[in-house]
PDB file of N, CA and C in Angstrom:
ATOM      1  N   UNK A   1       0.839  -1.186   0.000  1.00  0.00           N
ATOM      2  CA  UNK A   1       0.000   0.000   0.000  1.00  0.00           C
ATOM      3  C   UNK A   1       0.882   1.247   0.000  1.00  0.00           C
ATOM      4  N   UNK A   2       0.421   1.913  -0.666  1.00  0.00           N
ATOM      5  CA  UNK A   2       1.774   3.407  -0.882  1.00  0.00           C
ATOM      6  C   UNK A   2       1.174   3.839  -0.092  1.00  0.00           C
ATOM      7  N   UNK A   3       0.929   3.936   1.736  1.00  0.00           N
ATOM      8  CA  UNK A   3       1.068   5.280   2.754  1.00  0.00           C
ATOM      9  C   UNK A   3       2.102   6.039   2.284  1.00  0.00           C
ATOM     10  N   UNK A   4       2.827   6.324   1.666  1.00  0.00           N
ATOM     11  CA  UNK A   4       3.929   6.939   1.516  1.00  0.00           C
ATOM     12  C   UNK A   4       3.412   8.393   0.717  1.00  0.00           C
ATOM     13  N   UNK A   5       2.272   8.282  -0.026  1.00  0.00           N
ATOM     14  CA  UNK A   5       1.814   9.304  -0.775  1.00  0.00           C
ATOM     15  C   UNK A   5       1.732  10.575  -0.032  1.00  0.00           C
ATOM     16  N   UNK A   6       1.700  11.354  -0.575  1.00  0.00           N
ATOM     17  CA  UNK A   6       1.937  13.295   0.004  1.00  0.00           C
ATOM     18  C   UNK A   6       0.461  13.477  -0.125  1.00  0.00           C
ATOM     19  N   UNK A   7       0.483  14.166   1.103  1.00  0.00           N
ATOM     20  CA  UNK A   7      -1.404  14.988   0.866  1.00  0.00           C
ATOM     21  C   UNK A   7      -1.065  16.117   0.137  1.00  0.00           C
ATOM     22  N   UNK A   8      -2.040  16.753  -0.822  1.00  0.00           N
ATOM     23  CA  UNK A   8      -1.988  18.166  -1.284  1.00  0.00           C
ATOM     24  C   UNK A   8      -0.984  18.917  -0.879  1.00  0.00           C
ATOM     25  N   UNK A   9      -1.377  19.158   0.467  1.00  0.00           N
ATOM     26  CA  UNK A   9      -1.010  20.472   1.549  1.00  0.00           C
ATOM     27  C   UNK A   9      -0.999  19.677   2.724  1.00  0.00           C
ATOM     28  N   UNK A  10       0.050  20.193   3.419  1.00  0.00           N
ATOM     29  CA  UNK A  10       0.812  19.484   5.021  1.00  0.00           C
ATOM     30  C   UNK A  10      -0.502  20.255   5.705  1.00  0.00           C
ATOM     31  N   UNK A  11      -0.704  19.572   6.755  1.00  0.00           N
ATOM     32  CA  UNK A  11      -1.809  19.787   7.789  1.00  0.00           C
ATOM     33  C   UNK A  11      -1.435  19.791   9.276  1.00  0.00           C
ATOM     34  N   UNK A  12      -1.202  21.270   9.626  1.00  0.00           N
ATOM     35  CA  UNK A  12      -0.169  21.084  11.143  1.00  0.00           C
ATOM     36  C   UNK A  12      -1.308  21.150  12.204  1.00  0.00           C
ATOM     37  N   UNK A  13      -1.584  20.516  13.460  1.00  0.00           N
ATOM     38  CA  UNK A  13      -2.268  20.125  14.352  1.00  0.00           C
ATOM     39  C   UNK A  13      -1.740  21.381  15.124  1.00  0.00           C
ATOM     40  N   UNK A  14      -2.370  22.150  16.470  1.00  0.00           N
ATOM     41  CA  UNK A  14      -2.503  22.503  17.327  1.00  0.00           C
ATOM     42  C   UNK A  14      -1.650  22.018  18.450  1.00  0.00           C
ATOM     43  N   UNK A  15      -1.069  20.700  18.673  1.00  0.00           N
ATOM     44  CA  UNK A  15       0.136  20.395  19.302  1.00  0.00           C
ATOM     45  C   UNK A  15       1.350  20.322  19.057  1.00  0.00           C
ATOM     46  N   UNK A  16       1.118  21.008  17.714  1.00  0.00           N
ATOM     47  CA  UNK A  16       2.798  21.063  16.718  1.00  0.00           C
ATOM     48  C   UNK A  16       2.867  19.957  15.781  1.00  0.00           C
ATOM     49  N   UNK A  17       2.143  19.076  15.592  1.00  0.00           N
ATOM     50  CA  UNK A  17       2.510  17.606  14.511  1.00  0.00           C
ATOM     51  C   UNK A  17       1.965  18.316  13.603  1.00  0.00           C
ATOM     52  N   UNK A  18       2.498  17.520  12.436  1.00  0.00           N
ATOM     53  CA  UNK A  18       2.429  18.268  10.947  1.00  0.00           C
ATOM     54  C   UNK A  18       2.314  16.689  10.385  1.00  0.00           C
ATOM     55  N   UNK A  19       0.875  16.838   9.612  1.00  0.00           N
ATOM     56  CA  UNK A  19       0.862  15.749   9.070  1.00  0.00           C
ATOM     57  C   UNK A  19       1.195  15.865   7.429  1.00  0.00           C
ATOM     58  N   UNK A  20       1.708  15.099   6.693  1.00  0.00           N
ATOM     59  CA  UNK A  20       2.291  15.540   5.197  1.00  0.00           C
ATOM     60  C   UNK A  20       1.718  13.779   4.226  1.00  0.00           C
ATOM     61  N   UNK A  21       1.273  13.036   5.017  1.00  0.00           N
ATOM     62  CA  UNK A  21       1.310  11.813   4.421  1.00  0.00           C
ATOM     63  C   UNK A  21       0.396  11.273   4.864  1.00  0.00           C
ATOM     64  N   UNK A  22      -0.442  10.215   3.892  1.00  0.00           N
ATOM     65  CA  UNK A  22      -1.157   9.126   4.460  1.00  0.00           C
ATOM     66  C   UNK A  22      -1.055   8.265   5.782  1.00  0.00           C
ATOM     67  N   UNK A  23       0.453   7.853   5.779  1.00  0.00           N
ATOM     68  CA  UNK A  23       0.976   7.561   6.963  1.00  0.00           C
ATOM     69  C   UNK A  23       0.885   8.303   8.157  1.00  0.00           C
ATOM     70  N   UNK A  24       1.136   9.264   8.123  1.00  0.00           N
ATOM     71  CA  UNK A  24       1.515  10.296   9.064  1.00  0.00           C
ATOM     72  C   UNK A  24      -0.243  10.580   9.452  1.00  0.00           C
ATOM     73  N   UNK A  25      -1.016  10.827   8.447  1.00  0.00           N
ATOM     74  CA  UNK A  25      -2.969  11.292   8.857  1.00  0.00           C
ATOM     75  C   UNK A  25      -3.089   9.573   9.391  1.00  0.00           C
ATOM     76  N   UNK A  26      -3.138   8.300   9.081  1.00  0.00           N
ATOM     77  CA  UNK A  26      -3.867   7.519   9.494  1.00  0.00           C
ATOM     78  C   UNK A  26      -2.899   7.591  11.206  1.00  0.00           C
ATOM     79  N   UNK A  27      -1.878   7.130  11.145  1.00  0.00           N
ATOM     80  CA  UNK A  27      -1.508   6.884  12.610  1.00  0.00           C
ATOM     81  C   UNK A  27      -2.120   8.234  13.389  1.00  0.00           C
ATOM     82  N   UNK A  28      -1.805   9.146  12.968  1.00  0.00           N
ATOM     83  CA  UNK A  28      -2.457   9.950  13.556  1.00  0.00           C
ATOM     84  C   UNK A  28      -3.922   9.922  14.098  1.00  0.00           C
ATOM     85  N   UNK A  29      -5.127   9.381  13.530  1.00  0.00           N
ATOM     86  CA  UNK A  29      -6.287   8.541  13.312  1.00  0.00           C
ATOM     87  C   UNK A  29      -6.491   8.278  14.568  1.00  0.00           C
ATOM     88  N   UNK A  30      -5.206   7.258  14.745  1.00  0.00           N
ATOM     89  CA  UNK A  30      -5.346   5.973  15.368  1.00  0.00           C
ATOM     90  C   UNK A  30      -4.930   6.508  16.899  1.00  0.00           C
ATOM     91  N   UNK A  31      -4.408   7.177  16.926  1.00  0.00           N
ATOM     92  CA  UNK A  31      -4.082   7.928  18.638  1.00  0.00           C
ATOM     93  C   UNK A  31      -5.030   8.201  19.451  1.00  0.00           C
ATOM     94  N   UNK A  32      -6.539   8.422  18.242  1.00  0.00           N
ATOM     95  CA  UNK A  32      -7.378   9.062  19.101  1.00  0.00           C
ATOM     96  C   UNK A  32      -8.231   8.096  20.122  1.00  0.00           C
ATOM     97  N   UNK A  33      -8.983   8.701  21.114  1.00  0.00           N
ATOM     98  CA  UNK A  33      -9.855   7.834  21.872  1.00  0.00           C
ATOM     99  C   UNK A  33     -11.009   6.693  20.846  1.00  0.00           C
ATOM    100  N   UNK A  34     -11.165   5.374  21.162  1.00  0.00           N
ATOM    101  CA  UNK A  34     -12.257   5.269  20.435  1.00  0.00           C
ATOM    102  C   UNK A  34     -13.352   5.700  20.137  1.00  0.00           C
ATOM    103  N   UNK A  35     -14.087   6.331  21.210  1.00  0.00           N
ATOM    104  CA  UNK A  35     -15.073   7.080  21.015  1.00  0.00           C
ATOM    105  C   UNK A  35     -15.234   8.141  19.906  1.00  0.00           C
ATOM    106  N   UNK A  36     -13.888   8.888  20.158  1.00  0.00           N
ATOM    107  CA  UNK A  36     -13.394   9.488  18.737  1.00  0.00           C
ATOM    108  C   UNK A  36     -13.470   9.194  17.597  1.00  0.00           C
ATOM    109  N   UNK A  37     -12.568   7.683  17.300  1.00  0.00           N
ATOM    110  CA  UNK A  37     -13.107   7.273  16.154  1.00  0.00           C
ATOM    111  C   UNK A  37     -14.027   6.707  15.563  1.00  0.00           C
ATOM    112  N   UNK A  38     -15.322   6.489  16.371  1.00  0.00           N
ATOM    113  CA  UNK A  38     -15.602   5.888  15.851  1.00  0.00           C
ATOM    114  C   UNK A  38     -17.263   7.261  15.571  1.00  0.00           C
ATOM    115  N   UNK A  39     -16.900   8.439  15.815  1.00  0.00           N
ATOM    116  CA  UNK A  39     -17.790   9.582  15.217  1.00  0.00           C
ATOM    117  C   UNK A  39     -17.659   9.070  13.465  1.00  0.00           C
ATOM    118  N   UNK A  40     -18.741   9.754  13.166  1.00  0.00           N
ATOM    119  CA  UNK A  40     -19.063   9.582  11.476  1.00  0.00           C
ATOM    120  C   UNK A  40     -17.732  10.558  10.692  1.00  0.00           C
ATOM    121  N   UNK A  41     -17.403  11.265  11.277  1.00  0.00           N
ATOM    122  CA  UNK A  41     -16.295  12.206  10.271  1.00  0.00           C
ATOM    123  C   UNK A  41     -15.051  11.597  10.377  1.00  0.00           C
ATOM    124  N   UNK A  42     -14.813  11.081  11.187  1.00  0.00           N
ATOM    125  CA  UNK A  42     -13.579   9.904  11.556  1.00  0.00           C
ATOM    126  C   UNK A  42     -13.792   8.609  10.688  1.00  0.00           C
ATOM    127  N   UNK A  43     -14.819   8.180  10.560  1.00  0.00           N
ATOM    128  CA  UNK A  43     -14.763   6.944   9.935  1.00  0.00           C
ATOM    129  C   UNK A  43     -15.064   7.189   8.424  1.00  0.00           C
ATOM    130  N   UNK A  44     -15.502   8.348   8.115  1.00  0.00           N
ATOM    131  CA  UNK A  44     -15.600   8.581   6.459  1.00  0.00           C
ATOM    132  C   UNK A  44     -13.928   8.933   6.671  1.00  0.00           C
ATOM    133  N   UNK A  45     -13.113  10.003   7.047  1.00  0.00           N
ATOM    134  CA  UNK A  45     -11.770   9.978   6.887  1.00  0.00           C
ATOM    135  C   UNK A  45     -11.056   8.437   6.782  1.00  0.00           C
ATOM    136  N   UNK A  46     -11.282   7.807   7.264  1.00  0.00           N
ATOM    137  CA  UNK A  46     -10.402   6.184   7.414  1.00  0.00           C
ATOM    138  C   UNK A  46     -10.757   6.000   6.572  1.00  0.00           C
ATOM    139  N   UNK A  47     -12.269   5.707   5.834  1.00  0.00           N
ATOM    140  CA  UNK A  47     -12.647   5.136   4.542  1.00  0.00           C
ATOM    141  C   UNK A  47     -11.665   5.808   3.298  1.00  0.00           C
ATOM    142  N   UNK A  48     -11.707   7.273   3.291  1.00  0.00           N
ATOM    143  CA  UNK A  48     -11.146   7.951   2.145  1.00  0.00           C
ATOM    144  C   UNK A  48      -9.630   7.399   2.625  1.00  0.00           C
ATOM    145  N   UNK A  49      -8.887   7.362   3.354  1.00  0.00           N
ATOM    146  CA  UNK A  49      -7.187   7.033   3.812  1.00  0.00           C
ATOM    147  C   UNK A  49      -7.453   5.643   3.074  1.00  0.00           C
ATOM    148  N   UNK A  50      -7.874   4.837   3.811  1.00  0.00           N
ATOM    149  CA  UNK A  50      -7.692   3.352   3.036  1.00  0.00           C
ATOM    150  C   UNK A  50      -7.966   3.384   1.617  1.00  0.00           C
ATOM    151  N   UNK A  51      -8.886   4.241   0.869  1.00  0.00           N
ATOM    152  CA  UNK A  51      -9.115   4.159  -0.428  1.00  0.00           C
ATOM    153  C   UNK A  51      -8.316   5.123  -1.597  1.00  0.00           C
ATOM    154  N   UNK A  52      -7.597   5.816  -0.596  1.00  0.00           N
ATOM    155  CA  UNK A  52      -6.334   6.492  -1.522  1.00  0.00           C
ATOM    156  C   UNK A  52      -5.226   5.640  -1.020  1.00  0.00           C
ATOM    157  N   UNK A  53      -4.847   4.620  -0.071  1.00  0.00           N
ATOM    158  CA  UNK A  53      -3.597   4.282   0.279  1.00  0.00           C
ATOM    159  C   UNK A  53      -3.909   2.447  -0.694  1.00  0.00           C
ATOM    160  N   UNK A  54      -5.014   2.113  -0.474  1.00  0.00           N
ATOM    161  CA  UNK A  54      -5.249   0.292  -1.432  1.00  0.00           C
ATOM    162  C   UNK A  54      -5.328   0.917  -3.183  1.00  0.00           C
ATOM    163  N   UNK A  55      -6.424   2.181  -3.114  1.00  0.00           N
ATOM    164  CA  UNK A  55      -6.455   2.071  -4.651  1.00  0.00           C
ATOM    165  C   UNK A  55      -6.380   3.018  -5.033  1.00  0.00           C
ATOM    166  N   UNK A  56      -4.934   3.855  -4.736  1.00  0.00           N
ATOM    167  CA  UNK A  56      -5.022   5.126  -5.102  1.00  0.00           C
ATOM    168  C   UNK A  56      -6.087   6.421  -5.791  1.00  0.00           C
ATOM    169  N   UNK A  57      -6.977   6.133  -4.224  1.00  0.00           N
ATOM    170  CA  UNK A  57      -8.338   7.151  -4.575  1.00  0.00           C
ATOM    171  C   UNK A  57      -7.606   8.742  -4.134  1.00  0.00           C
ATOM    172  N   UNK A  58      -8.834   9.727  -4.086  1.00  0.00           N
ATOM    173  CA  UNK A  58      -8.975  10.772  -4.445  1.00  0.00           C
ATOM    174  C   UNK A  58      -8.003  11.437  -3.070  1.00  0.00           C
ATOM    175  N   UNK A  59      -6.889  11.963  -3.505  1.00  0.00           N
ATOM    176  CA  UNK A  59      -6.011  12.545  -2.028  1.00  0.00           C
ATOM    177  C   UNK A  59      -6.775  13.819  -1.795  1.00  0.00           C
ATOM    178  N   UNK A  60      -7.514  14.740  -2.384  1.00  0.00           N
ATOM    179  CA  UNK A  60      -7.930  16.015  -2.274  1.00  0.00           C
ATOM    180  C   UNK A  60      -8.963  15.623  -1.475  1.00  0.00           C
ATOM    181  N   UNK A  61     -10.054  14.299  -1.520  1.00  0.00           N
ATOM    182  CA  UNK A  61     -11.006  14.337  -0.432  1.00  0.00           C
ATOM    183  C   UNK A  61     -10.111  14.101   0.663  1.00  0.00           C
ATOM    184  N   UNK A  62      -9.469  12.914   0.868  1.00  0.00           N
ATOM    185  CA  UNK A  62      -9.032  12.665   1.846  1.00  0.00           C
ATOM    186  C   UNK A  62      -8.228  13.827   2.952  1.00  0.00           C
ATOM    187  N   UNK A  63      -7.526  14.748   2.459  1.00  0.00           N
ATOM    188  CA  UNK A  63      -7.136  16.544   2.839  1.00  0.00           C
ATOM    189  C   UNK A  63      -8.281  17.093   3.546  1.00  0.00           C
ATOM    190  N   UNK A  64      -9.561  17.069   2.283  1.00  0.00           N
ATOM    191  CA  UNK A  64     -10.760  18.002   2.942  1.00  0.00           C
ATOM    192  C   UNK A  64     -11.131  17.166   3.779  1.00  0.00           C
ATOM    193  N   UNK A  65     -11.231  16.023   4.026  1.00  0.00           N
ATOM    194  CA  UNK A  65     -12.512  15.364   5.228  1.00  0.00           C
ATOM    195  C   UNK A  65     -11.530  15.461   6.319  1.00  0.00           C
ATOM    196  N   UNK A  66      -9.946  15.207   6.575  1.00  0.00           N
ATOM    197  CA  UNK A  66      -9.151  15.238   7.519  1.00  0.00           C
ATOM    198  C   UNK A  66      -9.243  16.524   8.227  1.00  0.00           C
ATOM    199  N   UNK A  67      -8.973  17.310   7.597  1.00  0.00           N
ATOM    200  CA  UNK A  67      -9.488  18.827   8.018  1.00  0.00           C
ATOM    201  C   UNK A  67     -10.987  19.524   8.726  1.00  0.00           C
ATOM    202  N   UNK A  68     -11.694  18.248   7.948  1.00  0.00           N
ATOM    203  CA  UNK A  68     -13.246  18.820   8.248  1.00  0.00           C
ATOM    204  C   UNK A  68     -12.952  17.931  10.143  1.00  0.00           C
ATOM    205  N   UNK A  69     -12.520  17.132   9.464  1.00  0.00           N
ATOM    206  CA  UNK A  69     -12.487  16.483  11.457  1.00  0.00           C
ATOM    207  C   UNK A  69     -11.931  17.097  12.416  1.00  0.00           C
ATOM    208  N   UNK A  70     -10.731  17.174  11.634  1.00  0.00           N
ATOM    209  CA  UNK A  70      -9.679  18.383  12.824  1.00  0.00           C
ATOM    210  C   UNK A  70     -10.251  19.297  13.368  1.00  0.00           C
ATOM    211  N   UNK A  71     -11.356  20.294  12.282  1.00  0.00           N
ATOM    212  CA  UNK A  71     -11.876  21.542  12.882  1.00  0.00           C
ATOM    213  C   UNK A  71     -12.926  21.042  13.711  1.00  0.00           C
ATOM    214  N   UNK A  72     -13.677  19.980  13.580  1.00  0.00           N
ATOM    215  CA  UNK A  72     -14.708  19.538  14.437  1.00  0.00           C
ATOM    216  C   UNK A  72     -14.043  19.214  15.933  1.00  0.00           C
ATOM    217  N   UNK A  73     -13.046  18.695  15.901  1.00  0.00           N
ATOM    218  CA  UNK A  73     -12.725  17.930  17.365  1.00  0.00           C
ATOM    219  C   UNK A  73     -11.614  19.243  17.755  1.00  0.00           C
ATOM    220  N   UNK A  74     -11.271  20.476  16.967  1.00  0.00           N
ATOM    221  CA  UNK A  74     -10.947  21.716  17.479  1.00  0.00           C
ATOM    222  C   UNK A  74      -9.393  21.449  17.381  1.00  0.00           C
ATOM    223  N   UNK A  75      -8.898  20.337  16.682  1.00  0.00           N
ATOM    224  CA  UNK A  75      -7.260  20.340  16.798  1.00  0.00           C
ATOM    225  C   UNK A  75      -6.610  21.089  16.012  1.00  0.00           C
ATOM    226  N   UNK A  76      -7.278  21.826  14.844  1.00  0.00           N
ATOM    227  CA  UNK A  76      -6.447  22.630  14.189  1.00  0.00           C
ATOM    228  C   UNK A  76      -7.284  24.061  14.301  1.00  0.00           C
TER     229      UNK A  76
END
């Protein structure tokens, strides 16, 4: 699976992490509480990560929905 792919635009968090990669947004994902993930904007983000990292889907959603979460849970 290419995690290795570049998002659009680096996405720096509110605690200083800077996410730049598939890799870097899913682990990131994965830190959070479950409860966290398992909100609807979290789990459409995982869907879009796994579907740009198995079949090189759309990286520009995957940017916007990561972002749309961040601003929801207030980390960026």
């Amino acid at each position: 699976m290419p995690w290795t792919r570049k998002l659009p635009a680096k996405i720096t968090l509110k605690d200083g992490r800077v996410l730049t990669t598939l890799a870097e947004a899913h682990e990131m994902v994965f830190t959070l509480s479950e409860p966290q993930q398992s909100r609807p904007h979290w789990q459409y983000a995982v869907k879009l990560l796994l579907d740009a990292a198995e079949h090189e889907g759309d990286l520009e959603k995957v940017w916007a929905q990561l972002r749309r979460a961040l601003l929801v849970e207030g980390m960026i």
